[in-house]
Protein backbone atom coordinates (compact mmCIF):
# COMPACT_ATOMS: atom_id res chain seq x y z
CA UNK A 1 0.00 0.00 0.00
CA UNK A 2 1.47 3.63 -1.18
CA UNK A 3 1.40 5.70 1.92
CA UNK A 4 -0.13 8.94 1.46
CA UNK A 5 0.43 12.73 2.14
CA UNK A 6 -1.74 15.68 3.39
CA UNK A 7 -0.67 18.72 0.88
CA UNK A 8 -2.10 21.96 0.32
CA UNK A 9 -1.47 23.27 -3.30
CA UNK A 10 -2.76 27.08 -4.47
CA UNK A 11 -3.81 26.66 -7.88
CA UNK A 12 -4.37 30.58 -9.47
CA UNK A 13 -6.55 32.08 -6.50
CA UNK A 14 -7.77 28.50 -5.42
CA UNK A 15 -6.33 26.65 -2.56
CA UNK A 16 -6.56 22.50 -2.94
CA UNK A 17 -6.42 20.43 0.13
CA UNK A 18 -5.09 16.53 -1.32
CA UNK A 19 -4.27 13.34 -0.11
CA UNK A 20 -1.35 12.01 -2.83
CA UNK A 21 0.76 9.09 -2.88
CA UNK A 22 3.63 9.94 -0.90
CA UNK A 23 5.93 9.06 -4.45
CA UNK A 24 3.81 11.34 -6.65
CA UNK A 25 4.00 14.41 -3.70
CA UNK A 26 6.88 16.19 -5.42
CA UNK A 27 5.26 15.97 -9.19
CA UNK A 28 1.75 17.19 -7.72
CA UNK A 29 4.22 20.51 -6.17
CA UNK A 30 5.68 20.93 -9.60
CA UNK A 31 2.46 20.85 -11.31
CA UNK A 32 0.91 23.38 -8.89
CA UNK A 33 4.88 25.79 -9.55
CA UNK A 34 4.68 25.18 -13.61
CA UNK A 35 1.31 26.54 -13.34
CA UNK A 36 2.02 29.74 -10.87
CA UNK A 37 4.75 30.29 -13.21
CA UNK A 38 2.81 30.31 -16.24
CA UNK A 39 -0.09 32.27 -14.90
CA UNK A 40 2.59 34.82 -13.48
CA UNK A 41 4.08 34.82 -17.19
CA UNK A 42 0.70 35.72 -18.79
CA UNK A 43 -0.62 38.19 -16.11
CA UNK A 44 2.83 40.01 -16.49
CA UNK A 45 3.30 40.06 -20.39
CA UNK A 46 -1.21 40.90 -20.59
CA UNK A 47 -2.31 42.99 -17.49
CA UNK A 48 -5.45 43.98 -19.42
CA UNK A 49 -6.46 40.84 -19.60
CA UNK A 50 -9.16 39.21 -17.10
CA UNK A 51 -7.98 36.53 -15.08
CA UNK A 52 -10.64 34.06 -16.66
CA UNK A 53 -8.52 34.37 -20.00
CA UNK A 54 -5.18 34.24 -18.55
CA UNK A 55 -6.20 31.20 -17.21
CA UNK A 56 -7.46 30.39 -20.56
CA UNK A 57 -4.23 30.86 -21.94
CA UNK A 58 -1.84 29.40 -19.12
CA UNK A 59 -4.34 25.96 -19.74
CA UNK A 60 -3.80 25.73 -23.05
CA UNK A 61 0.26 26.48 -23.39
CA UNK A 62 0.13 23.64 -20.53
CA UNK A 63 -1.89 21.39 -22.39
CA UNK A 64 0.07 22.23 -25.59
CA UNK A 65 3.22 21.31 -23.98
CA UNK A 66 1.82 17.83 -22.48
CA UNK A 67 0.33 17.01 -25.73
CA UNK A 68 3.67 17.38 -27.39
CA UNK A 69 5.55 15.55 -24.72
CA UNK A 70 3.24 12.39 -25.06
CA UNK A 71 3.38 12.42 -28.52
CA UNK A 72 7.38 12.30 -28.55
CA UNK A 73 7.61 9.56 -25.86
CA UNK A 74 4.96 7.11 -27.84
CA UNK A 75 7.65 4.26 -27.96
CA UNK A 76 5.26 1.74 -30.01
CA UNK A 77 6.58 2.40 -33.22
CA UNK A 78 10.45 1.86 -31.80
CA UNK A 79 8.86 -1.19 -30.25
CA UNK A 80 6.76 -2.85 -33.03
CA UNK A 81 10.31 -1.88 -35.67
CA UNK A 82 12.66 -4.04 -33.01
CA UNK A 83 10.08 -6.83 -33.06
CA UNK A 84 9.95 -6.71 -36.86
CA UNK A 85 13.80 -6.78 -36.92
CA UNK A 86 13.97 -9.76 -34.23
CA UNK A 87 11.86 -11.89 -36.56
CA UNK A 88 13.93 -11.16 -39.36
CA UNK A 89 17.30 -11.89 -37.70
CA UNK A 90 16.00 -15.11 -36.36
CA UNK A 91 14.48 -15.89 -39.78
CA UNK A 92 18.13 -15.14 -41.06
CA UNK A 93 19.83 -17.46 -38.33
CA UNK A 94 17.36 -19.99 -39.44
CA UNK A 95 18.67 -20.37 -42.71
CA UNK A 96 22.01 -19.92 -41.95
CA UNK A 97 22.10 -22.97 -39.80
CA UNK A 98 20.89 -25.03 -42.75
């Protein structure tokens, strides 16, 4: 069983009271920093805009980013090409032994 830890996170203006795994404690802190730091980022560089849109903005630049991390560390096509190439080399071996 994963022990678990108590954390308070602020979120923009919204303070989150969680229970995490105690292993997943330090990612759930980073999450909670990447997104002060983005909201601080947008509020600086647009102080015109309402705080509904920077959040808007920080969610999607967030989302953007995750979305192209995921997509670069889908490891299936490495995967299925090794396969393919294992299959070949013992089909090779195969008939070398012949």
């Amino acid at each position: 069983m994963d022990d678990r830890q108590n954390i308070s996170l602020w979120v923009g203006n919204q303070l989150f009271k969680l229970s995490v795994p105690l292993s997943e404690e330090k990612l759930y802190r980073d999450a909670a920093e990447q997104i002060k730091n983005t909201l601080n980022k947008y509020r600086r560089d647009y102080p015109d805009f309402t705080a509904e849109r920077i959040m808007a903005m920080a969610t999607l630049e967030i989302s953007f980013l995750y979305i192209t991390v995921k997509d670069n560390n889908d490891t299936k096509p490495f995967t299925d090409k090794i396969k393919e190439w294992e299959k070949e080399i013992e089909r090779h071996a195969g008939s070398e032994s012949e």
